[in-house]
N, C-alpha and C. Protein backbone atom coordinates (compact mmCIF):
# COMPACT_ATOMS: atom_id res chain seq x y z
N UNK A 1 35.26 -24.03 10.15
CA UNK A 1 35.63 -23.91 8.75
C UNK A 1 34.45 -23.37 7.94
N UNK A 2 34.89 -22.41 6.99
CA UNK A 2 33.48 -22.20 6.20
C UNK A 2 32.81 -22.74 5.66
N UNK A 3 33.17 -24.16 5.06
CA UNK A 3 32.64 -25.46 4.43
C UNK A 3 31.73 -25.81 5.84
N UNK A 4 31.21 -25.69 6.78
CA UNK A 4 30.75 -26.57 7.52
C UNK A 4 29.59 -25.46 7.58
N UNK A 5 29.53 -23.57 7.01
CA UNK A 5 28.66 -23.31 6.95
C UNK A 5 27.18 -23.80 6.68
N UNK A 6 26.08 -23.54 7.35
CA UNK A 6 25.07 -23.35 6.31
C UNK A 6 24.46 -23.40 4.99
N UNK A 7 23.52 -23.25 4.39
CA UNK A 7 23.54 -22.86 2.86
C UNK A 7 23.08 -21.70 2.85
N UNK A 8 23.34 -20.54 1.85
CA UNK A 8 22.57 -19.35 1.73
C UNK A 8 22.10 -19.13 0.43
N UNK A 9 20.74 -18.52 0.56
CA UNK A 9 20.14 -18.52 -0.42
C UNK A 9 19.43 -16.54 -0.41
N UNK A 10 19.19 -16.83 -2.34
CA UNK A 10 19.21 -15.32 -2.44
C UNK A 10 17.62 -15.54 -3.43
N UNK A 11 17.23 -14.48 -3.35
CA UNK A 11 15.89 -13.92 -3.98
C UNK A 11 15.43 -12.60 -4.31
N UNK A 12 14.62 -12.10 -5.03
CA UNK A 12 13.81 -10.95 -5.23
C UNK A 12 12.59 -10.88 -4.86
N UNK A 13 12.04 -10.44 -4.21
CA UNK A 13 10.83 -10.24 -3.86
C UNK A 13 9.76 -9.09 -4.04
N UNK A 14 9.17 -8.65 -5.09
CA UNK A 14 8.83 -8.11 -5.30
C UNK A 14 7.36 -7.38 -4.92
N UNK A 15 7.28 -6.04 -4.44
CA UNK A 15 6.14 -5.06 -3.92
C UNK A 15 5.71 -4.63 -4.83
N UNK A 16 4.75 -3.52 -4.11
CA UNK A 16 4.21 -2.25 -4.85
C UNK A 16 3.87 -1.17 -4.02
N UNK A 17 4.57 -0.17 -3.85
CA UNK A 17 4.24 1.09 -2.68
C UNK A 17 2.86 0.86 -2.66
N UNK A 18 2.39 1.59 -1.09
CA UNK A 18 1.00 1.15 -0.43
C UNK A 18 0.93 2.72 -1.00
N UNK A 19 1.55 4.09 -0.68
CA UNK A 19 0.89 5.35 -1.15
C UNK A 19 1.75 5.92 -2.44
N UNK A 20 1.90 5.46 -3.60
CA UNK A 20 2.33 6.22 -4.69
C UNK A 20 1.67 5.74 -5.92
N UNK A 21 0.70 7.02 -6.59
CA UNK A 21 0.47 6.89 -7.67
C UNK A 21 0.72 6.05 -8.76
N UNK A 22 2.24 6.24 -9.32
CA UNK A 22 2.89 5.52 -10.06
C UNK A 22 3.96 4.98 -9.45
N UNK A 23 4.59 4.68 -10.34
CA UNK A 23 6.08 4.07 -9.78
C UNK A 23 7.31 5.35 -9.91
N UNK A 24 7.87 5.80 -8.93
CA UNK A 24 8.97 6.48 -8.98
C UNK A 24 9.81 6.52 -10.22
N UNK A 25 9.57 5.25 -11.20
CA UNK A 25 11.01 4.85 -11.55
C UNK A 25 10.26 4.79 -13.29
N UNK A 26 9.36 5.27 -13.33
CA UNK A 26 8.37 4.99 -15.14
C UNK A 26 8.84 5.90 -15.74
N UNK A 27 9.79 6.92 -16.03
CA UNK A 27 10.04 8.13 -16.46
C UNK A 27 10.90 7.31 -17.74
N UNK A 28 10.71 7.92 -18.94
CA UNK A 28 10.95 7.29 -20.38
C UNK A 28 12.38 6.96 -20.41
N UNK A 29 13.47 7.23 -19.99
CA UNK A 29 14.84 7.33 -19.91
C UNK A 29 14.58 6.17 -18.95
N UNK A 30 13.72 5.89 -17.36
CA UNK A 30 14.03 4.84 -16.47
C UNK A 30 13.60 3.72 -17.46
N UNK A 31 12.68 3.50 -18.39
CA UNK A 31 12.15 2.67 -19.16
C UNK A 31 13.04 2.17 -20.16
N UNK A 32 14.33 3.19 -20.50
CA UNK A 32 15.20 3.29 -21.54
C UNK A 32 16.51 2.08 -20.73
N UNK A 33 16.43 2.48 -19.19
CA UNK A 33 17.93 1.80 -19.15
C UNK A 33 17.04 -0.18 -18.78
N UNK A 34 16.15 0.38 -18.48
CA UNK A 34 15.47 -0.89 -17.93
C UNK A 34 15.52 -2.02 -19.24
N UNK A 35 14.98 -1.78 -20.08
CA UNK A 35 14.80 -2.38 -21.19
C UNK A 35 16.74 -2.46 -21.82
N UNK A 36 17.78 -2.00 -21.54
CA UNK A 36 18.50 -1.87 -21.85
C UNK A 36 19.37 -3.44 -20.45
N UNK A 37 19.13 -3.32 -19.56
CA UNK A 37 19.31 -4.43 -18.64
C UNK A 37 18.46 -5.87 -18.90
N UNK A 38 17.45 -5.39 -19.39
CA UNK A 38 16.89 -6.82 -19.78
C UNK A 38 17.35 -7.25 -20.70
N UNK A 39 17.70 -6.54 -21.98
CA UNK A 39 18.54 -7.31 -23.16
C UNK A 39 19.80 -7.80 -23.12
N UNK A 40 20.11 -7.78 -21.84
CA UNK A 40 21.41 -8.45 -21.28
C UNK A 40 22.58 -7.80 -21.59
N UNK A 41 22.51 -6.31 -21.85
CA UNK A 41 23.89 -5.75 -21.80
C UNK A 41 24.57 -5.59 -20.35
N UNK A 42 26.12 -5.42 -20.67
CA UNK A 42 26.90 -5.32 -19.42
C UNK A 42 26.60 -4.70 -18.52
N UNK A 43 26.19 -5.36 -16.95
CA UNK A 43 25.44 -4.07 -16.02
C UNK A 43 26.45 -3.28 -15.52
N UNK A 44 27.36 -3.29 -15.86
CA UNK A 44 28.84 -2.07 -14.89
C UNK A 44 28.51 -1.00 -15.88
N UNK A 45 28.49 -1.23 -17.07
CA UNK A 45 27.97 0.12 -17.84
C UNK A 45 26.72 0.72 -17.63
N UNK A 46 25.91 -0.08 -17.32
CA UNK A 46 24.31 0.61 -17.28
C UNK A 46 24.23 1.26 -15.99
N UNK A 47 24.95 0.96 -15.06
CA UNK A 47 24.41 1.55 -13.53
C UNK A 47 25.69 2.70 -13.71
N UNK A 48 26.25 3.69 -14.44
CA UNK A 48 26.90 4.71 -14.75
C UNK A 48 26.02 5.82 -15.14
N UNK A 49 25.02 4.85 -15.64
CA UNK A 49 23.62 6.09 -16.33
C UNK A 49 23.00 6.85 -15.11
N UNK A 50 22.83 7.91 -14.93
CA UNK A 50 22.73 9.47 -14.21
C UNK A 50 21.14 9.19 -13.13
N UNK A 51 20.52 8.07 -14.69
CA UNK A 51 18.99 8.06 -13.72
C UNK A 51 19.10 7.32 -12.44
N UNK A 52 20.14 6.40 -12.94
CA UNK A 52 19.81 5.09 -11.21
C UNK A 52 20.43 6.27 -10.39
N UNK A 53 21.69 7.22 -10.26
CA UNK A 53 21.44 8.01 -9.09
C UNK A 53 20.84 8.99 -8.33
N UNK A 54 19.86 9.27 -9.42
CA UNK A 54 18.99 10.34 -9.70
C UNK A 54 17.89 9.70 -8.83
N UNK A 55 17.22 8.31 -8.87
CA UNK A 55 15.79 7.72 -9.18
C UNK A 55 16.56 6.57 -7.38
N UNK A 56 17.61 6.58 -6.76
CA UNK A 56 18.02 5.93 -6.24
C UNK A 56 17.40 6.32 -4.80
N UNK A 57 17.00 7.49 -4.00
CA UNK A 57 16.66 7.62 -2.82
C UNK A 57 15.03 7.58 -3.19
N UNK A 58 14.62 8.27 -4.30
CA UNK A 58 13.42 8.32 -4.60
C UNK A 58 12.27 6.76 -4.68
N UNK A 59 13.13 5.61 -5.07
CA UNK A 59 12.63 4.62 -4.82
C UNK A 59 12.51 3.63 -3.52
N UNK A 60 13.84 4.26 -3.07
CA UNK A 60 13.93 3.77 -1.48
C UNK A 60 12.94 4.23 -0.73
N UNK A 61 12.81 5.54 -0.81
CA UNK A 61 11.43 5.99 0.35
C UNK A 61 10.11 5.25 -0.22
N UNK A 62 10.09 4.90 -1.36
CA UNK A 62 9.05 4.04 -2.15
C UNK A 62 8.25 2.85 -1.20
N UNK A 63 9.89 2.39 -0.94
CA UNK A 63 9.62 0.89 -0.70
C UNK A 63 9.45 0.56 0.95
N UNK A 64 10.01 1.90 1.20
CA UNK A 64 10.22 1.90 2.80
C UNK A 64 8.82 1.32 3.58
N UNK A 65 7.80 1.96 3.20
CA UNK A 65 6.59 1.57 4.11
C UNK A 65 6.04 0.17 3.53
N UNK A 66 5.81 -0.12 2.65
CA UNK A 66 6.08 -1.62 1.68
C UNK A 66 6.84 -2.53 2.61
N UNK A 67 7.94 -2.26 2.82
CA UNK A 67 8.94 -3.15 3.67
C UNK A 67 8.85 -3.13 4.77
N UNK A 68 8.41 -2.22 5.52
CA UNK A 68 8.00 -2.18 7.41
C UNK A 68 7.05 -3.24 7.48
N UNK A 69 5.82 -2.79 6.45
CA UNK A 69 4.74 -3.46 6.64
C UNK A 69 5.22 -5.37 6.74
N UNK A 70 5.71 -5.05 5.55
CA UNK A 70 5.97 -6.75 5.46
C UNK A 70 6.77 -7.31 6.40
N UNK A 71 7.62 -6.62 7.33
CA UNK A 71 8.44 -7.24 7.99
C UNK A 71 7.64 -7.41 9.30
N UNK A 72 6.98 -6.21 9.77
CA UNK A 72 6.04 -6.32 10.61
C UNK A 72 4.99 -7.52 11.27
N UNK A 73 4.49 -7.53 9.78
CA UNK A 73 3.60 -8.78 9.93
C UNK A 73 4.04 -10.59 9.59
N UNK A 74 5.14 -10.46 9.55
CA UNK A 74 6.35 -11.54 9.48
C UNK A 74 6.67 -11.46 10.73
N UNK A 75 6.97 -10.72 11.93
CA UNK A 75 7.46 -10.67 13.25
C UNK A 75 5.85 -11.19 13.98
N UNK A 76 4.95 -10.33 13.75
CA UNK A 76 4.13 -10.32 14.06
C UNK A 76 3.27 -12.41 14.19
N UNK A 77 3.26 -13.19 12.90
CA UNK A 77 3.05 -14.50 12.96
C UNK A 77 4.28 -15.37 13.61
N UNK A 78 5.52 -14.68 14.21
CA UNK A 78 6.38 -15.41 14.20
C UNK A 78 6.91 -16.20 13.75
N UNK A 79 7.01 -15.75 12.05
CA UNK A 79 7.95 -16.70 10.83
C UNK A 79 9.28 -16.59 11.28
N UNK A 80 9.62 -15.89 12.07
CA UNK A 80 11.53 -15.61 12.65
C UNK A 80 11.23 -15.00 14.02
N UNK A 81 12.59 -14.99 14.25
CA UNK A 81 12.43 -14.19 15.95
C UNK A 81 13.24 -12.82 15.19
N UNK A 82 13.94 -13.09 14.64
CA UNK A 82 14.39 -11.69 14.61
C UNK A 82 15.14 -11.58 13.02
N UNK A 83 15.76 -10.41 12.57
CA UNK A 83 15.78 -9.83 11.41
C UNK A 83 16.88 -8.86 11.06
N UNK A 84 17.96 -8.98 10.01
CA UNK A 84 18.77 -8.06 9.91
C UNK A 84 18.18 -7.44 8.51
N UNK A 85 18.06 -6.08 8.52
CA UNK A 85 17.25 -4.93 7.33
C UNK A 85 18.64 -4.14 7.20
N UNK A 86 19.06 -4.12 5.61
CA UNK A 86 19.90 -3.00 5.23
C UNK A 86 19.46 -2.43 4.43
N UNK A 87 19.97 -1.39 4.40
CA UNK A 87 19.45 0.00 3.42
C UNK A 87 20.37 1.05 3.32
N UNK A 88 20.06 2.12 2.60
CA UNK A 88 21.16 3.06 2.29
C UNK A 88 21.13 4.04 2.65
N UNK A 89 20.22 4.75 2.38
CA UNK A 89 19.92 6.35 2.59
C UNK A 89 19.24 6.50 3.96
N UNK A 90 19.36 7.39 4.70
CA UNK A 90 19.44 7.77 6.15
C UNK A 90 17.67 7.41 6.29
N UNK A 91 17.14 8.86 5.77
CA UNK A 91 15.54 8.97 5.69
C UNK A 91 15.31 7.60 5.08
N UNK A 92 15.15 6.54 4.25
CA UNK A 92 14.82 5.60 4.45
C UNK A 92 15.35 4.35 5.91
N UNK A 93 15.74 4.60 6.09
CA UNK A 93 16.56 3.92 7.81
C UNK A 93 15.35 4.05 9.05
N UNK A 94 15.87 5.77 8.65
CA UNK A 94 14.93 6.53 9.74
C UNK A 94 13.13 5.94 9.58
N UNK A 95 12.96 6.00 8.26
CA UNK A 95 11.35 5.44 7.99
C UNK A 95 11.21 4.03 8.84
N UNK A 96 11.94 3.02 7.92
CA UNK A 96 11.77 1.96 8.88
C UNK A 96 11.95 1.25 10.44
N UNK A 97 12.70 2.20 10.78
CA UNK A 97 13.16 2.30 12.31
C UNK A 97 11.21 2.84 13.02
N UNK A 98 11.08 3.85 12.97
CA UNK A 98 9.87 4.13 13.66
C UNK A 98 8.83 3.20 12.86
N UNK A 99 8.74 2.62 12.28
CA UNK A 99 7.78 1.85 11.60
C UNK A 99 8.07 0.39 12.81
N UNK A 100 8.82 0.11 13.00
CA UNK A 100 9.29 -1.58 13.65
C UNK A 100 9.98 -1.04 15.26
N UNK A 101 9.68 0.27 15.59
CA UNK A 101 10.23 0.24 16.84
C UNK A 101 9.36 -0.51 18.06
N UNK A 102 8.66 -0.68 17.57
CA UNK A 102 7.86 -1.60 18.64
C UNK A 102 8.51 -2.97 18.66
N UNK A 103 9.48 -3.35 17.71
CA UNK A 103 9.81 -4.39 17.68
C UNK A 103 11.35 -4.53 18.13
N UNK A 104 11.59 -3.51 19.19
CA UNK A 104 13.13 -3.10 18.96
C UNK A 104 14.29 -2.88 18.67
N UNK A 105 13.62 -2.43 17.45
CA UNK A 105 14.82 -2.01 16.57
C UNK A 105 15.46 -1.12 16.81
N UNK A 106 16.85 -1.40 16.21
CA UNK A 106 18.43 -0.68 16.75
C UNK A 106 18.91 -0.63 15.22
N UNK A 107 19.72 0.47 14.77
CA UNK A 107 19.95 1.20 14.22
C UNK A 107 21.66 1.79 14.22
N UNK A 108 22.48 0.75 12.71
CA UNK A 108 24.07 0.82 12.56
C UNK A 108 23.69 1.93 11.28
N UNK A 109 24.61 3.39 11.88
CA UNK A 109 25.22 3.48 10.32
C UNK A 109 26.08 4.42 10.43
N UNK A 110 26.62 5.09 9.74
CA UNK A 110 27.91 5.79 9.26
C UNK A 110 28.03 6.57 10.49
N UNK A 111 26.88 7.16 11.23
CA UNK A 111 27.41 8.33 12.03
C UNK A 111 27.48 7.41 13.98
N UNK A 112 27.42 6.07 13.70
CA UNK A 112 26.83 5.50 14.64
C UNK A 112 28.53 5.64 15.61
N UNK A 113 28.35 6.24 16.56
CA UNK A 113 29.95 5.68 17.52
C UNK A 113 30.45 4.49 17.77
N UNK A 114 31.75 4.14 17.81
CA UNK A 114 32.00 2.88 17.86
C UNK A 114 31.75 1.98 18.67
N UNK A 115 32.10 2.97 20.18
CA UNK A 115 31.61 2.47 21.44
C UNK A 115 29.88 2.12 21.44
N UNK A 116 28.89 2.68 21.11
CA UNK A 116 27.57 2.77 21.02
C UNK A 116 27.34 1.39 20.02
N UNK A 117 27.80 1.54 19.24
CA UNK A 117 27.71 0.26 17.68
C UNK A 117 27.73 -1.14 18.43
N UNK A 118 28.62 -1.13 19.09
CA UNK A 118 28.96 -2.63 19.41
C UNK A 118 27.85 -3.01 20.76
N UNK A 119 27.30 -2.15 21.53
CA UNK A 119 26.48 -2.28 22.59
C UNK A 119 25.29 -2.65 21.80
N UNK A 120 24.59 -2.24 20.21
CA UNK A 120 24.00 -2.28 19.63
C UNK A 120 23.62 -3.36 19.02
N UNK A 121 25.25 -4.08 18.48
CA UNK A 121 25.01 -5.26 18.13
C UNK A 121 24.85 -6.44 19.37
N UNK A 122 25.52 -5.92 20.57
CA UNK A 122 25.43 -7.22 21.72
C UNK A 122 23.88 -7.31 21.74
N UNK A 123 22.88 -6.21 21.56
CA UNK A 123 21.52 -5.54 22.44
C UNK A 123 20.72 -7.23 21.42
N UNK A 124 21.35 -7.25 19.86
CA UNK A 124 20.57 -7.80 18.96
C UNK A 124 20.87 -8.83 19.12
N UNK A 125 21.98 -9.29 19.68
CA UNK A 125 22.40 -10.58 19.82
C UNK A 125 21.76 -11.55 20.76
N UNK A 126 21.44 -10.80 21.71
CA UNK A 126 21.64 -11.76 22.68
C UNK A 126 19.93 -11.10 23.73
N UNK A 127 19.25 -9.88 23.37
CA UNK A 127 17.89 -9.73 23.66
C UNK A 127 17.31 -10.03 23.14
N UNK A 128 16.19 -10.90 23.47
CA UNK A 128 15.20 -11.18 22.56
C UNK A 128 13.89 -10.28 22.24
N UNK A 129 14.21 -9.23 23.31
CA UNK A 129 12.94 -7.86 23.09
C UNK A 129 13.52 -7.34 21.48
N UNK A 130 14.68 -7.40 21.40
CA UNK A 130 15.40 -6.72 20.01
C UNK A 130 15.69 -7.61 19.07
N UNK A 131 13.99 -7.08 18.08
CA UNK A 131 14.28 -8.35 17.17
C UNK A 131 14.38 -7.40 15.56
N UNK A 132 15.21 -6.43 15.28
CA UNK A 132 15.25 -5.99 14.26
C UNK A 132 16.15 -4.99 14.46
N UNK A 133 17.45 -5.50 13.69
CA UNK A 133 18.72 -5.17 13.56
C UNK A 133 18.62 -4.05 12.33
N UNK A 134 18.36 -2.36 12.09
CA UNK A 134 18.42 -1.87 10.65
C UNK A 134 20.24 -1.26 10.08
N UNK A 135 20.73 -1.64 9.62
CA UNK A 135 22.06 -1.02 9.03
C UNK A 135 22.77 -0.56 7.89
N UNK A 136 23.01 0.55 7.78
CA UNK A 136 23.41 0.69 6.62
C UNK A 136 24.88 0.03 6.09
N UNK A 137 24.20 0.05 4.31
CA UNK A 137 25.10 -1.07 4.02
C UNK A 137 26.53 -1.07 3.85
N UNK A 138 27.15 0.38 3.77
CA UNK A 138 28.11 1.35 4.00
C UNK A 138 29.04 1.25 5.27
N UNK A 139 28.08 0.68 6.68
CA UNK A 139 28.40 1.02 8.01
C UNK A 139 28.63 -0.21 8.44
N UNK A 140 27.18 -1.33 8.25
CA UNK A 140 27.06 -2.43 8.42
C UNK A 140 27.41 -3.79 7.54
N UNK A 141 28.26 -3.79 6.85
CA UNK A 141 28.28 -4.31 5.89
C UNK A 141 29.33 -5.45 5.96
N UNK A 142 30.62 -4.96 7.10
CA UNK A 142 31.81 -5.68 7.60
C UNK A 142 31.87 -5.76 8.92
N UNK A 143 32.65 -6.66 9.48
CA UNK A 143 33.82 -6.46 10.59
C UNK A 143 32.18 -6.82 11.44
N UNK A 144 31.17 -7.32 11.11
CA UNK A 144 30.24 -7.27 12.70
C UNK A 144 29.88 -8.82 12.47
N UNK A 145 29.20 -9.16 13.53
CA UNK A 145 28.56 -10.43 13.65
C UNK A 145 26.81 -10.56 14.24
N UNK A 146 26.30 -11.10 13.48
CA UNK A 146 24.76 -10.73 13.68
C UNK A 146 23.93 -11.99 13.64
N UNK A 147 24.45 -13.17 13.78
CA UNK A 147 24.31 -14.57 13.77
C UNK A 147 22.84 -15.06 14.49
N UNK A 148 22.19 -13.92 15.25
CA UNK A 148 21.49 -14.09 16.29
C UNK A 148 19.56 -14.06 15.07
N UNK A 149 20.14 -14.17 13.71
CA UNK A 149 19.31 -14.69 12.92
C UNK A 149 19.61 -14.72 11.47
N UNK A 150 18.72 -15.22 11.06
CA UNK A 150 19.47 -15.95 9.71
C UNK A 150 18.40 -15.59 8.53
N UNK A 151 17.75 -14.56 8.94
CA UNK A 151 16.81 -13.62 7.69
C UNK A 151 17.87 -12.29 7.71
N UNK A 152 17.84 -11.95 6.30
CA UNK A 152 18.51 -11.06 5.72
C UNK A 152 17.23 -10.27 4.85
N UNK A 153 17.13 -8.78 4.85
CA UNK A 153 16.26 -8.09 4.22
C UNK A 153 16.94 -7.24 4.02
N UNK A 154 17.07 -7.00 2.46
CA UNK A 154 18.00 -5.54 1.89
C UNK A 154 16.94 -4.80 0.97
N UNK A 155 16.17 -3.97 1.90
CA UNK A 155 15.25 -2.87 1.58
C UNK A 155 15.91 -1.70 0.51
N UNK A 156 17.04 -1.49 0.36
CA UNK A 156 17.81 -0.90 -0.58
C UNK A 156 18.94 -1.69 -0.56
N UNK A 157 19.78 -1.39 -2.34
CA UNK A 157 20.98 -2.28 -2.40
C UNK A 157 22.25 -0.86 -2.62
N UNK A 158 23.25 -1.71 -2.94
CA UNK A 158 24.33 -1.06 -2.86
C UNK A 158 24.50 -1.30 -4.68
N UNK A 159 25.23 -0.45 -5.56
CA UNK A 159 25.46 -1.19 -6.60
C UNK A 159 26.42 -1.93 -6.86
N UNK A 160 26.96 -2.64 -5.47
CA UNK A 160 27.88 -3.70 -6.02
C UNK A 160 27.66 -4.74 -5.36
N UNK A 161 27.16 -5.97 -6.25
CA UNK A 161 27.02 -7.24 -5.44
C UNK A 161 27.94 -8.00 -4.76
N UNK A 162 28.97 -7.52 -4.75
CA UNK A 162 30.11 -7.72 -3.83
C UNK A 162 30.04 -7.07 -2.27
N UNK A 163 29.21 -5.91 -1.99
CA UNK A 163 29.20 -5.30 -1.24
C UNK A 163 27.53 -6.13 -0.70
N UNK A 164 26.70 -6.50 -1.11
CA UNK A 164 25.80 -7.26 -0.77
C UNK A 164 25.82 -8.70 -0.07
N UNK A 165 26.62 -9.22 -0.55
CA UNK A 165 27.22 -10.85 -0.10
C UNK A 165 28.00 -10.17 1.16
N UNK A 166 28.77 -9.30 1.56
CA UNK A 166 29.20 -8.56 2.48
C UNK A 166 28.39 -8.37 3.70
N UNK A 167 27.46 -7.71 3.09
CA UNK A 167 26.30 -7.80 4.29
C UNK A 167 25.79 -8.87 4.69
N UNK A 168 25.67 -9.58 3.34
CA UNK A 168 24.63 -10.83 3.83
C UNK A 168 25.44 -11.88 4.76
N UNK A 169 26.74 -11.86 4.85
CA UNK A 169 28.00 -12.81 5.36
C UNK A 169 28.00 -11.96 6.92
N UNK A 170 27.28 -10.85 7.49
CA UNK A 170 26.85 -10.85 9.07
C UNK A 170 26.45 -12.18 9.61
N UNK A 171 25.62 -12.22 9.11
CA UNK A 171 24.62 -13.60 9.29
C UNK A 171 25.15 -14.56 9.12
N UNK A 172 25.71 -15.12 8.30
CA UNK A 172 26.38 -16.46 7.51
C UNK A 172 27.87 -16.44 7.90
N UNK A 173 28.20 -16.70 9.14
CA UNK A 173 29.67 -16.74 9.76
C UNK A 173 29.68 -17.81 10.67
N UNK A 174 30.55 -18.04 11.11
CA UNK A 174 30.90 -19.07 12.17
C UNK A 174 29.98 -18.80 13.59
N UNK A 175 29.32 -19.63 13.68
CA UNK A 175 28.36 -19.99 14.48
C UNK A 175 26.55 -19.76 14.35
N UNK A 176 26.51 -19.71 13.31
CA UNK A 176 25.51 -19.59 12.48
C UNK A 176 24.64 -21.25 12.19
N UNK A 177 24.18 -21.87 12.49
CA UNK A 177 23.76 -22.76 12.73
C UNK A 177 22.57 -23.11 11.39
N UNK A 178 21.49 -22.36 11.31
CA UNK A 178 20.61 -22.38 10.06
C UNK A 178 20.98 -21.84 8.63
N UNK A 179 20.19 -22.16 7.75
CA UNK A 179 20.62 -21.74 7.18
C UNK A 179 20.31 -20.26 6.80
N UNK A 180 20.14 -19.57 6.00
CA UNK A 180 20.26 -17.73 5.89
C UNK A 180 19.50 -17.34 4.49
N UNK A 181 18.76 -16.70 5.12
CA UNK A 181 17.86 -16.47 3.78
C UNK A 181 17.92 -14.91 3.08
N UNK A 182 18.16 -14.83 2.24
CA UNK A 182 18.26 -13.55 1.50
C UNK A 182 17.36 -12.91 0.53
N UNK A 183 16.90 -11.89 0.83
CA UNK A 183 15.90 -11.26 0.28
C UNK A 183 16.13 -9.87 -0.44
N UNK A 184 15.83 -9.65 -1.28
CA UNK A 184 16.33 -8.11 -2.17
C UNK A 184 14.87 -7.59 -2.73
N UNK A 185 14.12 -6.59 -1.55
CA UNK A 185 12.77 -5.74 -2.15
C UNK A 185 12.79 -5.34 -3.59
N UNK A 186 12.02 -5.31 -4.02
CA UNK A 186 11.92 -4.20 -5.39
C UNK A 186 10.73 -4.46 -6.49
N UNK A 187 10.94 -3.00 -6.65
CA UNK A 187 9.30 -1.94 -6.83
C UNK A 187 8.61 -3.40 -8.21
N UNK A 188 7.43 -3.98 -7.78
CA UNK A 188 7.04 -5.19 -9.29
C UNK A 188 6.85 -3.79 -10.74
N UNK A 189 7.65 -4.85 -11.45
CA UNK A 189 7.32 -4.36 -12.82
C UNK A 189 8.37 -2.90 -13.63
N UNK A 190 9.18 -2.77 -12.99
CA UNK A 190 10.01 -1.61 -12.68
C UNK A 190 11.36 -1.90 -13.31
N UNK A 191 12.00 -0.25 -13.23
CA UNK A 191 13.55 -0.49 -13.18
C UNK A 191 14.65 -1.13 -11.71
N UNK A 192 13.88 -0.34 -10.83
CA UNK A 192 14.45 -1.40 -9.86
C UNK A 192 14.23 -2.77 -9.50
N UNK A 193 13.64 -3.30 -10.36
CA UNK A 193 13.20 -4.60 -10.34
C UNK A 193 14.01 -5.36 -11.13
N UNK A 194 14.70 -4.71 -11.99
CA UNK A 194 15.46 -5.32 -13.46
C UNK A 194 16.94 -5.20 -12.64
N UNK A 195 16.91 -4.30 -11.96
CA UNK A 195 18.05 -4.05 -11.31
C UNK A 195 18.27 -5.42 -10.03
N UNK A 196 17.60 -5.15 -9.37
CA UNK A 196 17.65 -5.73 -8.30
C UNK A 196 17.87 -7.60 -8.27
N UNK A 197 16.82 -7.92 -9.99
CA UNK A 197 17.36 -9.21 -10.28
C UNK A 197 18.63 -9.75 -10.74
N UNK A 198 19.52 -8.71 -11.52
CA UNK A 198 20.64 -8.64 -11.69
C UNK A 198 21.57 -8.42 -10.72
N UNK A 199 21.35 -7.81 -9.67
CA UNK A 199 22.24 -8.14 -8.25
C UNK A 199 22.54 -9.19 -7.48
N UNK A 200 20.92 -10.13 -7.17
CA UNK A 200 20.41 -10.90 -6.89
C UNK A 200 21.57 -12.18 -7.74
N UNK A 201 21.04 -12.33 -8.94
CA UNK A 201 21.93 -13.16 -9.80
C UNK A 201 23.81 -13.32 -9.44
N UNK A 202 23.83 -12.04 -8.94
CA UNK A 202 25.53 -11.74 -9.32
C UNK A 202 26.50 -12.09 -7.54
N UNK A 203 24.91 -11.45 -6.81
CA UNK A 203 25.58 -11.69 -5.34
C UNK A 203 25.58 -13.75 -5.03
N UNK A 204 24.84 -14.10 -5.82
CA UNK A 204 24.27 -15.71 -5.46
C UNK A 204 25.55 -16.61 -5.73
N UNK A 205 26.32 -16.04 -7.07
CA UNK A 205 27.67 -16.62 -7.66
C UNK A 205 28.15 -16.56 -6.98
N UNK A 206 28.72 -14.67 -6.20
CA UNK A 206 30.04 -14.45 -5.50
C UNK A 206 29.73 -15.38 -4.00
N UNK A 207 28.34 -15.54 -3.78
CA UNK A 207 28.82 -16.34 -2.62
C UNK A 207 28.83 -17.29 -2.14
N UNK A 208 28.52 -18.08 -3.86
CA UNK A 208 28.89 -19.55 -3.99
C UNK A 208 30.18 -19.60 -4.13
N UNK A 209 30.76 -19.33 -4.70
CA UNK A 209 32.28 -18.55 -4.84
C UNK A 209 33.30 -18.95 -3.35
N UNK A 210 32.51 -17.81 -2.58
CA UNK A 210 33.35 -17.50 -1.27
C UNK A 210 33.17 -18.64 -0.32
N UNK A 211 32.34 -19.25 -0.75
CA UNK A 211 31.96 -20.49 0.25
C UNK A 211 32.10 -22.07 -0.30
């Protein structure tokens, strides 16, 4: 029964790219919607504005090496055995994949075959050489089971926190034993930061909600 789940819990965690000048996301208009999310207007209207799709891959590659690193050296002390990472855009996938392939990481997303997908998820399930599951959130998001750990890292989001609790519910299913920890990167001090706490907030309801 889902009542006998776990508890899951959600957070922001906030970086700062290891090689970029500024922040991707400081441009007077990103400053415009940012400040426009903090004063608590409706976020279904604000994420319509042109910059979040504009400023949306550009921050992902941001965070990409930010997020290898950290996951790296989290595998590395053995805070977890293993790790499910979602993200959106391909070239960010692709970044963190060769960044953690030492850690055998395997790799769900849109173009992945069906037959191949599911060998992918058994590989994460049940090897313990394969401790870093990366998927996009598009690909990976339903219909799989990934129970084989209970850290969740969403290196990029989706803009619907409905589609986030989605992902994060791989992990948090029947036979899931611990509880599941949820994590949402994003750039400190930023628009994706204003963003990302407002997801954070919205996915935590729906899946108090669903559970």
């Amino acid at each position: 029964m889902l009542d006998d789940l776990p508890a899951m819990t959600w957070e922001t965690v906030t970086i700062d790219p290891e090689d970029a000048s500024r922040k991707p996301d400081e441009t007077a208009e990103a400053l415009s919607v940012r400040q426009a999310i903090n004063s608590g207007r409706e976020f279904s209207s604000i994420i319509q504005n042109p910059v979040l799709a504009t400023l949306r891959r550009e921050v992902g590659l941001a965070k990409a090496a930010p997020a290898a690193k950290l996951v790296k050296d989290e595998l590395q002390r053995m805070e977890y055995q293993k790790i499910f990472i979602v993200a959106y855009h391909r070239d960010v996938i692709g970044s963190l994949a060769e960044s953690l392939k030492d850690f055998g990481a395997v790799i769900v997303t849109g173009g992945t075959p069906s037959g191949k997908r599911q060998v992918l998820i058994d590989r994460f399930q049940v090897d313990p050489r394969c401790r870093v599951f990366i998927g996009q959130i598009t690909a990976a998001g339903t219909a799989i089971t990934l129970t084989a750990t209970n850290q969740v890292l969403f290196a990029e989001t989706s803009w619907s926190p409905g589609d986030l609790v989605q992902a994060a519910k791989r992990c948090h299913r029947i036979g899931q034993k611990r509880p599941v920890f949820v994590r949402i990167l994003a750039l400190s001090d930023s628009l994706d930061e204003s963003v990302s706490r407002v997801l954070a907030g919205k996915a935590r309801m729906i899946s108090q909600i669903l559970n």
